[in-house]
PDB file of N, CA and C in Angstrom:
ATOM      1  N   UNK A   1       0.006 -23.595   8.965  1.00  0.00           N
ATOM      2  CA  UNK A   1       0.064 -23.134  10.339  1.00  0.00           C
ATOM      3  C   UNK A   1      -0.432 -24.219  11.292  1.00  0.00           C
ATOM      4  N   UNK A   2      -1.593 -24.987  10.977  1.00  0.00           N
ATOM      5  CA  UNK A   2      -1.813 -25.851  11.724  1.00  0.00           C
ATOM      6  C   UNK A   2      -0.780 -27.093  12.227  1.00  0.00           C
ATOM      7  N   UNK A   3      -0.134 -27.549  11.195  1.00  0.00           N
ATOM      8  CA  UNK A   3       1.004 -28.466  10.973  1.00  0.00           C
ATOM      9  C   UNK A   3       2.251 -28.041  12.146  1.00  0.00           C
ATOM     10  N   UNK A   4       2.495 -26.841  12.214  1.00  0.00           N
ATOM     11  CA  UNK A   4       3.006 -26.298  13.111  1.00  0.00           C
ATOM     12  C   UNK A   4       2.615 -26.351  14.277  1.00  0.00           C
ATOM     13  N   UNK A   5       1.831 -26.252  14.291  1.00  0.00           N
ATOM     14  CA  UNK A   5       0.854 -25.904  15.727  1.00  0.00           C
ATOM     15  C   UNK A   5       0.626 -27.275  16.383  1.00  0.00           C
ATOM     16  N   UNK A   6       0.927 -28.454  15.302  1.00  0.00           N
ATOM     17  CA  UNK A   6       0.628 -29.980  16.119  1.00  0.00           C
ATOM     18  C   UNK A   6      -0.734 -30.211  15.768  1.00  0.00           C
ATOM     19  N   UNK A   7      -2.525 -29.045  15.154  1.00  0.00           N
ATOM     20  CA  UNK A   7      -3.317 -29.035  15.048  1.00  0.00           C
ATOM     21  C   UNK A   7      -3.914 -29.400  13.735  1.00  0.00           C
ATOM     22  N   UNK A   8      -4.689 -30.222  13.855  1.00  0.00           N
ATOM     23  CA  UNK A   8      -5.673 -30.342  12.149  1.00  0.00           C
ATOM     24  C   UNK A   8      -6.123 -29.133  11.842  1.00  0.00           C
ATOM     25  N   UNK A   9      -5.985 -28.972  10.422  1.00  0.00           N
ATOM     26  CA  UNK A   9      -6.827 -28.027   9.741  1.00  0.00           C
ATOM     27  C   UNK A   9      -8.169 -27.449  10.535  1.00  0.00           C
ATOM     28  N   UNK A  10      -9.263 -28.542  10.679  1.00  0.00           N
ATOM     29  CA  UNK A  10     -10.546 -28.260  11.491  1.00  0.00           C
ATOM     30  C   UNK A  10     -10.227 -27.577  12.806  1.00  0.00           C
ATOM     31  N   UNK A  11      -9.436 -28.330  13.589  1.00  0.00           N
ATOM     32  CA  UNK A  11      -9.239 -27.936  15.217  1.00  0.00           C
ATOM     33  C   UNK A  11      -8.492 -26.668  15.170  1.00  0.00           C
ATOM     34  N   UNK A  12      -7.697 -26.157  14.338  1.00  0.00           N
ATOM     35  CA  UNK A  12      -6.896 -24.759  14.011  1.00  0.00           C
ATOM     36  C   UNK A  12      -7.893 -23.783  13.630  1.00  0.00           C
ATOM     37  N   UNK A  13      -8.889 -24.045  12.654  1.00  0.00           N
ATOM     38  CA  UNK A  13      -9.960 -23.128  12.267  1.00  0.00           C
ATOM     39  C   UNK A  13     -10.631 -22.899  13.681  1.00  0.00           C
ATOM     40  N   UNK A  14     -11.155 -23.797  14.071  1.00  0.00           N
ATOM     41  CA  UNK A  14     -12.030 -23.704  15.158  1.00  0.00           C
ATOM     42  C   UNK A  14     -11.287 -22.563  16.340  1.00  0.00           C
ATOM     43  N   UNK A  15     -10.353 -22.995  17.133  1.00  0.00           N
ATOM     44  CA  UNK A  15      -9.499 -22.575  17.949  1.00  0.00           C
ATOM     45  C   UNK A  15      -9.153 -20.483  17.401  1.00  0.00           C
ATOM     46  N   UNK A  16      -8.908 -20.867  16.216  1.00  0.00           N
ATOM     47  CA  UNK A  16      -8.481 -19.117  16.106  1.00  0.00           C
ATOM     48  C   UNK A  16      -9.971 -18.458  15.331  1.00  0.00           C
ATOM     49  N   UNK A  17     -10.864 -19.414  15.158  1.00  0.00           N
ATOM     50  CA  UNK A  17     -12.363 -18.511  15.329  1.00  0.00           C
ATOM     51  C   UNK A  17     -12.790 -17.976  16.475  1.00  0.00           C
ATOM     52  N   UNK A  18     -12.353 -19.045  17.708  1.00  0.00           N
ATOM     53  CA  UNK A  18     -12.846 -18.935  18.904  1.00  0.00           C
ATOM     54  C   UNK A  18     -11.764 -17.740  19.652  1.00  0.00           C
ATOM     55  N   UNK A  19     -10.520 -17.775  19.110  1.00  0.00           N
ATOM     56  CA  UNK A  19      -9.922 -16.611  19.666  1.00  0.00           C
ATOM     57  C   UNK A  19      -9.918 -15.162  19.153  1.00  0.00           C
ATOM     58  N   UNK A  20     -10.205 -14.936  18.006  1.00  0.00           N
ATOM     59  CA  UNK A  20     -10.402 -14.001  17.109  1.00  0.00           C
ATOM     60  C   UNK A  20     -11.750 -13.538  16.170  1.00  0.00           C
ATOM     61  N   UNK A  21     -12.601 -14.442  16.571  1.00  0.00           N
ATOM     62  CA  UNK A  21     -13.963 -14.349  16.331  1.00  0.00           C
ATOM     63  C   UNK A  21     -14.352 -13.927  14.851  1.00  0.00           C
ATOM     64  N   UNK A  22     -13.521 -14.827  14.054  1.00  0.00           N
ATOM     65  CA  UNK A  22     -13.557 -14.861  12.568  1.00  0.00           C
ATOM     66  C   UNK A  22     -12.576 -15.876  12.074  1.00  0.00           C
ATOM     67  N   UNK A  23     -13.014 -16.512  10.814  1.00  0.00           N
ATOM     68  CA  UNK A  23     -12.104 -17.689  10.262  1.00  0.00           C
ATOM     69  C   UNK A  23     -10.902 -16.709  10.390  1.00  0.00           C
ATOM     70  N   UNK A  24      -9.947 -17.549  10.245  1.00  0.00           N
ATOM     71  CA  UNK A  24      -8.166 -17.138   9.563  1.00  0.00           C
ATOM     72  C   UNK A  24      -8.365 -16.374   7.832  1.00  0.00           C
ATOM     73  N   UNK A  25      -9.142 -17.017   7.128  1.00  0.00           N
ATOM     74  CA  UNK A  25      -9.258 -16.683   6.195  1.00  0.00           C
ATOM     75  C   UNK A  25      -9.746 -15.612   5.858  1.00  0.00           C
ATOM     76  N   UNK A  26     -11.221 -14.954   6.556  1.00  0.00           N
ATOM     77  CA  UNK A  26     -11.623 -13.328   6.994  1.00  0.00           C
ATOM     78  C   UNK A  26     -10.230 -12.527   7.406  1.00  0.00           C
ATOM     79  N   UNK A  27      -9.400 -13.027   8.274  1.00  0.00           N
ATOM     80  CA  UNK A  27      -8.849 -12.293   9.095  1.00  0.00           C
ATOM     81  C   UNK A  27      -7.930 -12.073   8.273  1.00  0.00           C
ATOM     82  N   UNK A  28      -7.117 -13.019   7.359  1.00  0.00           N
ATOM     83  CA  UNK A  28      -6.094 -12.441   6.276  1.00  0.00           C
ATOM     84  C   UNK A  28      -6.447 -11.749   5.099  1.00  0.00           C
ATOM     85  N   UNK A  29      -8.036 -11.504   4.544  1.00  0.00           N
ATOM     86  CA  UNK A  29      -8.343 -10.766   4.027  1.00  0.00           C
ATOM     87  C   UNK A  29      -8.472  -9.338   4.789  1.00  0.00           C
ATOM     88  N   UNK A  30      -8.851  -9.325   5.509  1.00  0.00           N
ATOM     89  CA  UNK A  30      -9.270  -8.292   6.489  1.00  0.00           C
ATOM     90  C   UNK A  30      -7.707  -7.592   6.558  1.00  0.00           C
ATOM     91  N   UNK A  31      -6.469  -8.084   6.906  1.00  0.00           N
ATOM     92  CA  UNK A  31      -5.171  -7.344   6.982  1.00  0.00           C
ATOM     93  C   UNK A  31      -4.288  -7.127   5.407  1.00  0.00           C
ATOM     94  N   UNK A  32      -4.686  -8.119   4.444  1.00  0.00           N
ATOM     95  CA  UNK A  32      -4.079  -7.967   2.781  1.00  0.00           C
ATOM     96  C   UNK A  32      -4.905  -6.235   2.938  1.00  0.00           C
ATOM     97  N   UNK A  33      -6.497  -6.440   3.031  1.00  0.00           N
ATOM     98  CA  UNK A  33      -7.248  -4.908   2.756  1.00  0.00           C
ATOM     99  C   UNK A  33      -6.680  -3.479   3.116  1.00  0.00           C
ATOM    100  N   UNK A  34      -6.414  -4.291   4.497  1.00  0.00           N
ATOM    101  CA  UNK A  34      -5.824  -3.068   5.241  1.00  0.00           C
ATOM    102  C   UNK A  34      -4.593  -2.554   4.660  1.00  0.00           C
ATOM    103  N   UNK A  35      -3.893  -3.058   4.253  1.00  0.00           N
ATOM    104  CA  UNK A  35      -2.070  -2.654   3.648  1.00  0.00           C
ATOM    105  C   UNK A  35      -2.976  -2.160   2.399  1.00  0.00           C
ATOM    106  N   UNK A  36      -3.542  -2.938   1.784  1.00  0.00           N
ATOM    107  CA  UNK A  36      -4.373  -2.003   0.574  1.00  0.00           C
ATOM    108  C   UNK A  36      -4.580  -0.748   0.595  1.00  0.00           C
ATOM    109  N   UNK A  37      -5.047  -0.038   1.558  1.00  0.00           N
ATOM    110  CA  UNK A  37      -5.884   0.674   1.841  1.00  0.00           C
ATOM    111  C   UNK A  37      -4.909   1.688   2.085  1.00  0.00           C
ATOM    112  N   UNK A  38      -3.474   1.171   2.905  1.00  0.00           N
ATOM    113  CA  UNK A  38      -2.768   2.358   3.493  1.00  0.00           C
ATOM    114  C   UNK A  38      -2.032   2.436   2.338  1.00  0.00           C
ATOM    115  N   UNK A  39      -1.252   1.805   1.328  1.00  0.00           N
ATOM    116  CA  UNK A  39      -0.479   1.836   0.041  1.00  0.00           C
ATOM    117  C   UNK A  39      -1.426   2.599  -0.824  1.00  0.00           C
ATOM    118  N   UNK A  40      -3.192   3.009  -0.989  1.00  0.00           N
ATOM    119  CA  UNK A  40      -3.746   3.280  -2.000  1.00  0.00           C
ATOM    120  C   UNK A  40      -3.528   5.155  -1.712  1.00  0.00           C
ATOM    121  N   UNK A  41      -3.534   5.398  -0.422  1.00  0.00           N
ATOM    122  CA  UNK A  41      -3.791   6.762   0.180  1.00  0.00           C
ATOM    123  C   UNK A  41      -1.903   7.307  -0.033  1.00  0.00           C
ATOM    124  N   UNK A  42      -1.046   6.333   0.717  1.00  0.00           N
ATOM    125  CA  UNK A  42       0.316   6.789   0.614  1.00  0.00           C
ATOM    126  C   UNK A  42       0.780   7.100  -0.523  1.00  0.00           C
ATOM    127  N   UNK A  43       0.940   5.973  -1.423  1.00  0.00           N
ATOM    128  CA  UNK A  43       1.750   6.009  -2.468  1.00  0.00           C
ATOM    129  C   UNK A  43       1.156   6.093  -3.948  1.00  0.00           C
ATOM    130  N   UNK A  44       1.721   5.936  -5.247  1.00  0.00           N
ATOM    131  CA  UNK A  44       1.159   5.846  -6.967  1.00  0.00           C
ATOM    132  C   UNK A  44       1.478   5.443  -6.837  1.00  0.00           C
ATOM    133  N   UNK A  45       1.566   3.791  -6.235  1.00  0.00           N
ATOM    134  CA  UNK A  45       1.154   2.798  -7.320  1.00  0.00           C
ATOM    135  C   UNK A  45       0.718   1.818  -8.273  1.00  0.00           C
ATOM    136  N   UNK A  46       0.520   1.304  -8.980  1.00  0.00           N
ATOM    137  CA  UNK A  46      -0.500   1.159 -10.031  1.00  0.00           C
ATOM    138  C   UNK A  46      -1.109   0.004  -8.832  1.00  0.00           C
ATOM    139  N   UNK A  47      -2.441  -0.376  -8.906  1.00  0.00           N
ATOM    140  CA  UNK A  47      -3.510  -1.783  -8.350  1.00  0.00           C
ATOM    141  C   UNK A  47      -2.605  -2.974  -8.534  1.00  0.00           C
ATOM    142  N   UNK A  48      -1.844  -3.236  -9.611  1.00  0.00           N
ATOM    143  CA  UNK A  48      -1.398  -4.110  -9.932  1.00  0.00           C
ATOM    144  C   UNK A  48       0.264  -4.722  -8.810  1.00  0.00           C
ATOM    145  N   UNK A  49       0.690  -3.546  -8.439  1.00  0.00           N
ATOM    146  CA  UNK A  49       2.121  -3.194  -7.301  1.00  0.00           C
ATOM    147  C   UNK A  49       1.490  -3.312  -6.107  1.00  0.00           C
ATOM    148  N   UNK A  50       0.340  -2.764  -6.147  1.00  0.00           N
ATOM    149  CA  UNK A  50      -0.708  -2.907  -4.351  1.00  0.00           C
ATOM    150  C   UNK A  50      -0.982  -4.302  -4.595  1.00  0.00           C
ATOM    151  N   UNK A  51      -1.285  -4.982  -5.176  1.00  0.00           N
ATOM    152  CA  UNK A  51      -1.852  -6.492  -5.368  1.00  0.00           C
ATOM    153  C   UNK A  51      -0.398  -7.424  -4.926  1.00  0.00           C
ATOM    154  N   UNK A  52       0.239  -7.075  -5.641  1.00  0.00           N
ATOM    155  CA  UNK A  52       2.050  -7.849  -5.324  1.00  0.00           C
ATOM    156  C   UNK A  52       1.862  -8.001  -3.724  1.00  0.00           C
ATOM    157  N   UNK A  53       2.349  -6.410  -3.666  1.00  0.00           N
ATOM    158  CA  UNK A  53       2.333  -6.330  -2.246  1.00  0.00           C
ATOM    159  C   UNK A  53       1.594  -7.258  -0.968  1.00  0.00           C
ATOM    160  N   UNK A  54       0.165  -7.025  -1.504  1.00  0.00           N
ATOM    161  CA  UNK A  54      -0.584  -7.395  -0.482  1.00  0.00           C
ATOM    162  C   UNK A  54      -1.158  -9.118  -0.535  1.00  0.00           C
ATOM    163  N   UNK A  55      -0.373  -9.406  -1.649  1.00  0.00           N
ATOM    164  CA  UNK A  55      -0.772 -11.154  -1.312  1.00  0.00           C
ATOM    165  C   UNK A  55      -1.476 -11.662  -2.554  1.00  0.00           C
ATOM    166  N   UNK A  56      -2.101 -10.530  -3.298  1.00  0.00           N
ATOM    167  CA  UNK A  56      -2.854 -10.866  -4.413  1.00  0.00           C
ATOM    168  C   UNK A  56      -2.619 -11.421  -5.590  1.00  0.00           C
ATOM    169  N   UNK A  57      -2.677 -11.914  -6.516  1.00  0.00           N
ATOM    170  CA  UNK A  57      -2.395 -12.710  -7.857  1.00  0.00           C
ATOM    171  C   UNK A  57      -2.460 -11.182  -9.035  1.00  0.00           C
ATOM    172  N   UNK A  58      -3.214 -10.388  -8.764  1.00  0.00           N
ATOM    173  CA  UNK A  58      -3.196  -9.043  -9.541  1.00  0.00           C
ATOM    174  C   UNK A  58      -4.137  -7.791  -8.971  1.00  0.00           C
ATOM    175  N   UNK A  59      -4.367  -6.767  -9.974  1.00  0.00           N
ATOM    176  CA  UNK A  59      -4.737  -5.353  -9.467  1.00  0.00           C
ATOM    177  C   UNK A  59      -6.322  -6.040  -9.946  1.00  0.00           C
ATOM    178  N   UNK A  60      -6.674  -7.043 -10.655  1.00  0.00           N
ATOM    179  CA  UNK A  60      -8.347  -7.116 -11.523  1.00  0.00           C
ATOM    180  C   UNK A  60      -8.773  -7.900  -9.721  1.00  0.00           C
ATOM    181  N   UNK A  61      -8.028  -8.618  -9.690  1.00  0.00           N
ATOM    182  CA  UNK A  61      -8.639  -9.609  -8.183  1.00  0.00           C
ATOM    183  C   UNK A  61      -8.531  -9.127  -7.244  1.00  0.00           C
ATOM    184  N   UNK A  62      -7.609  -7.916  -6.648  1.00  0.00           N
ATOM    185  CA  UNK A  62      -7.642  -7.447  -5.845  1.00  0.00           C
ATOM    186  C   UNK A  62      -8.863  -6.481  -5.666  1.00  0.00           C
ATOM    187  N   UNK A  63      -9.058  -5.981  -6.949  1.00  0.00           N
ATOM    188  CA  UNK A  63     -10.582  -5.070  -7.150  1.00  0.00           C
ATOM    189  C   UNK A  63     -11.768  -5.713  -7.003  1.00  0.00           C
ATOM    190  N   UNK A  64     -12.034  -6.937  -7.160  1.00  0.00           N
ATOM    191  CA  UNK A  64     -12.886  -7.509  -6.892  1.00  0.00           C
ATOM    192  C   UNK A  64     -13.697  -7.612  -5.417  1.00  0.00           C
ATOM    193  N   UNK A  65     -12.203  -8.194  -4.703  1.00  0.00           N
ATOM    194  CA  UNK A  65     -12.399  -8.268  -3.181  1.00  0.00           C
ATOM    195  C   UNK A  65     -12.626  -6.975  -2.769  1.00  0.00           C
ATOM    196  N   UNK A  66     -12.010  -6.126  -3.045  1.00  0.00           N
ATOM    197  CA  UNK A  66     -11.935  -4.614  -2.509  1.00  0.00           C
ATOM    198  C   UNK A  66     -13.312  -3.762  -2.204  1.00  0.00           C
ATOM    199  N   UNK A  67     -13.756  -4.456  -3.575  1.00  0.00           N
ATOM    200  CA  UNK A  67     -15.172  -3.538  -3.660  1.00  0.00           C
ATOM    201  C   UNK A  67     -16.309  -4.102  -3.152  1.00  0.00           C
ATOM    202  N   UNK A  68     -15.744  -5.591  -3.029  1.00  0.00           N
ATOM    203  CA  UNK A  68     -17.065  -6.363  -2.372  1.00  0.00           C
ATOM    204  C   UNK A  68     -16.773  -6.017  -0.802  1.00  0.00           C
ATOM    205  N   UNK A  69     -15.677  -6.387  -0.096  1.00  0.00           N
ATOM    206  CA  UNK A  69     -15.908  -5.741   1.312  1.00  0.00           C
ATOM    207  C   UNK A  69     -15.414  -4.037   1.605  1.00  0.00           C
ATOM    208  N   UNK A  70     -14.774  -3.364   0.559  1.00  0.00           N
ATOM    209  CA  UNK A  70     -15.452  -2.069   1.469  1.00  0.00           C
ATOM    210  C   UNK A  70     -16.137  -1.569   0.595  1.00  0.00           C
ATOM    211  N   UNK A  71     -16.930  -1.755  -0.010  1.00  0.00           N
ATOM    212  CA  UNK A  71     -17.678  -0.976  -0.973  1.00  0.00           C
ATOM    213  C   UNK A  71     -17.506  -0.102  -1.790  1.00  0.00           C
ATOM    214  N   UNK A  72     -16.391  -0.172  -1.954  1.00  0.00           N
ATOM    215  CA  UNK A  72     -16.615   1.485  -3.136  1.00  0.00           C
ATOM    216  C   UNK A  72     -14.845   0.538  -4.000  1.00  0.00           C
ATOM    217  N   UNK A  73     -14.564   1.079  -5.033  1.00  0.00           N
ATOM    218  CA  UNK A  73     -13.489   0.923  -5.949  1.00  0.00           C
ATOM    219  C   UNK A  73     -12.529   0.845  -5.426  1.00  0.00           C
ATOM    220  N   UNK A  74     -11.071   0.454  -5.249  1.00  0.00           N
ATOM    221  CA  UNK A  74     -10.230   0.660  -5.284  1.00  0.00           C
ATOM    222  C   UNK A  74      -9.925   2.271  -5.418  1.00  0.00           C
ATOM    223  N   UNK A  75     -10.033   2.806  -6.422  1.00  0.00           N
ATOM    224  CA  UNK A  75      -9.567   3.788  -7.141  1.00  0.00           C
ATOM    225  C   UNK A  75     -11.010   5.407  -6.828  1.00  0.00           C
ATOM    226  N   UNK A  76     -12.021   5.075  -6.020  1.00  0.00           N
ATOM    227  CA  UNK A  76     -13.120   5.408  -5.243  1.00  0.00           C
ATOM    228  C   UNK A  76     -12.170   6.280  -4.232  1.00  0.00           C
ATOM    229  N   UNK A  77     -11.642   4.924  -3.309  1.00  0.00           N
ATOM    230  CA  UNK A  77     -11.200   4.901  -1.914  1.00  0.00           C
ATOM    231  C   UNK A  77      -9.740   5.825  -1.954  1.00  0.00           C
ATOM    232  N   UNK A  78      -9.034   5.884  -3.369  1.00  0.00           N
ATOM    233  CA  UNK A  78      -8.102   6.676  -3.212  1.00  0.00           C
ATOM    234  C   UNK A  78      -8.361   8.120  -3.406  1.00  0.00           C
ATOM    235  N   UNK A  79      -8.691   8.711  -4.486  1.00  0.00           N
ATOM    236  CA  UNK A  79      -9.656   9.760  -4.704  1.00  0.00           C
ATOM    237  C   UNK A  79     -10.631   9.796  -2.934  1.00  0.00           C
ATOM    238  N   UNK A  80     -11.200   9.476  -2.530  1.00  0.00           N
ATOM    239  CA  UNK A  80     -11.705   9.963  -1.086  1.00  0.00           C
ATOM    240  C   UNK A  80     -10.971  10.243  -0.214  1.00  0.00           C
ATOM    241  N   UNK A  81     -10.019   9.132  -0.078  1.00  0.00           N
ATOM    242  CA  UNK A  81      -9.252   9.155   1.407  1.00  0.00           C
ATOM    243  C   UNK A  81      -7.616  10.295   1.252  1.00  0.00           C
ATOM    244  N   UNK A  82      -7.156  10.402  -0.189  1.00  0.00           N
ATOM    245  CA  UNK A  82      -6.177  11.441  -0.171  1.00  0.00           C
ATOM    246  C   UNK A  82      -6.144  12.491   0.266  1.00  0.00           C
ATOM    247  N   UNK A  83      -4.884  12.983   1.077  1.00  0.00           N
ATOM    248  CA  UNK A  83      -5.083  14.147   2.006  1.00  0.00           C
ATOM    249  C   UNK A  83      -4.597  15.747   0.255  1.00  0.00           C
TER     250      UNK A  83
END
Protein backbone atom coordinates (compact mmCIF):
# COMPACT_ATOMS: atom_id res chain seq x y z
CA UNK A 1 0.00 0.00 0.00
CA UNK A 2 2.66 2.30 0.67
CA UNK A 3 4.34 1.72 -2.82
CA UNK A 4 1.13 2.89 -4.09
CA UNK A 5 0.72 5.67 -2.15
CA UNK A 6 4.36 7.06 -3.42
CA UNK A 7 5.08 6.50 0.68
CA UNK A 8 7.84 4.45 2.64
CA UNK A 9 6.80 1.79 4.73
CA UNK A 10 7.70 4.17 7.97
CA UNK A 11 5.93 7.42 6.57
CA UNK A 12 2.65 5.10 5.61
CA UNK A 13 2.65 3.58 9.18
CA UNK A 14 3.01 6.84 10.68
CA UNK A 15 0.39 8.80 8.49
CA UNK A 16 -2.54 6.03 8.92
CA UNK A 17 -1.62 5.82 12.81
CA UNK A 18 -2.10 9.42 12.83
CA UNK A 19 -5.35 9.08 10.87
CA UNK A 20 -6.83 6.10 12.45
CA UNK A 21 -5.16 6.06 15.70
CA UNK A 22 -3.75 2.52 15.44
CA UNK A 23 -1.01 0.74 13.27
CA UNK A 24 -2.57 -0.75 9.86
CA UNK A 25 -1.67 -3.88 11.30
CA UNK A 26 -4.17 -3.51 14.63
CA UNK A 27 -6.59 -2.23 12.25
CA UNK A 28 -6.54 -5.37 9.86
CA UNK A 29 -6.70 -7.53 12.73
CA UNK A 30 -9.34 -5.61 14.27
CA UNK A 31 -11.64 -6.07 10.75
CA UNK A 32 -10.23 -10.13 9.85
CA UNK A 33 -11.98 -10.33 13.89
CA UNK A 34 -14.80 -8.64 13.02
CA UNK A 35 -15.93 -10.92 9.79
CA UNK A 36 -14.90 -13.61 12.42
CA UNK A 37 -17.20 -12.78 14.67
CA UNK A 38 -20.19 -12.14 12.24
CA UNK A 39 -19.47 -15.71 10.20
CA UNK A 40 -19.15 -17.44 13.91
CA UNK A 41 -22.90 -16.18 15.02
CA UNK A 42 -24.36 -16.49 11.17
CA UNK A 43 -23.24 -19.49 9.80
CA UNK A 44 -21.62 -23.65 10.65
CA UNK A 45 -18.77 -23.26 9.61
CA UNK A 46 -15.99 -25.17 10.78
CA UNK A 47 -12.84 -22.34 12.41
CA UNK A 48 -10.97 -23.66 9.74
CA UNK A 49 -13.67 -21.98 6.58
CA UNK A 50 -13.86 -18.74 9.08
CA UNK A 51 -9.96 -18.65 8.95
CA UNK A 52 -10.00 -18.96 4.83
CA UNK A 53 -12.34 -16.43 4.86
CA UNK A 54 -10.94 -13.99 7.06
CA UNK A 55 -7.25 -13.85 5.97
CA UNK A 56 -5.96 -16.52 8.26
CA UNK A 57 -3.46 -19.45 7.45
CA UNK A 58 -6.04 -21.80 9.63
CA UNK A 59 -8.91 -22.34 12.37
CA UNK A 60 -5.57 -23.26 15.28
CA UNK A 61 -4.18 -19.42 14.39
CA UNK A 62 -7.11 -17.87 14.05
CA UNK A 63 -7.95 -19.18 17.73
CA UNK A 64 -5.08 -17.95 18.99
CA UNK A 65 -5.61 -14.31 17.97
CA UNK A 66 -9.25 -14.62 18.78
CA UNK A 67 -8.86 -15.42 22.27
CA UNK A 68 -6.07 -13.18 22.93
CA UNK A 69 -8.05 -10.01 21.77
CA UNK A 70 -11.55 -10.82 22.64
CA UNK A 71 -11.14 -13.03 25.30
CA UNK A 72 -13.09 -15.86 25.36
CA UNK A 73 -12.78 -18.96 22.47
CA UNK A 74 -13.77 -18.83 19.29
CA UNK A 75 -16.28 -21.46 19.93
CA UNK A 76 -17.15 -19.42 23.66
CA UNK A 77 -18.25 -16.45 21.43
CA UNK A 78 -20.48 -18.66 19.27
CA UNK A 79 -22.35 -20.55 21.94
CA UNK A 80 -22.90 -16.78 23.63
CA UNK A 81 -23.66 -14.64 20.85
CA UNK A 82 -26.27 -17.22 18.93
CA UNK A 83 -29.68 -15.98 18.69
Amino acid sequence: MADTLGLSPVQFTRRFKRAHNMPPTDYLTRLRLQKACSLLVTTAMTLDQIAERCGYENGFYLSRVFSKKIEMSPTQYRRTHRV
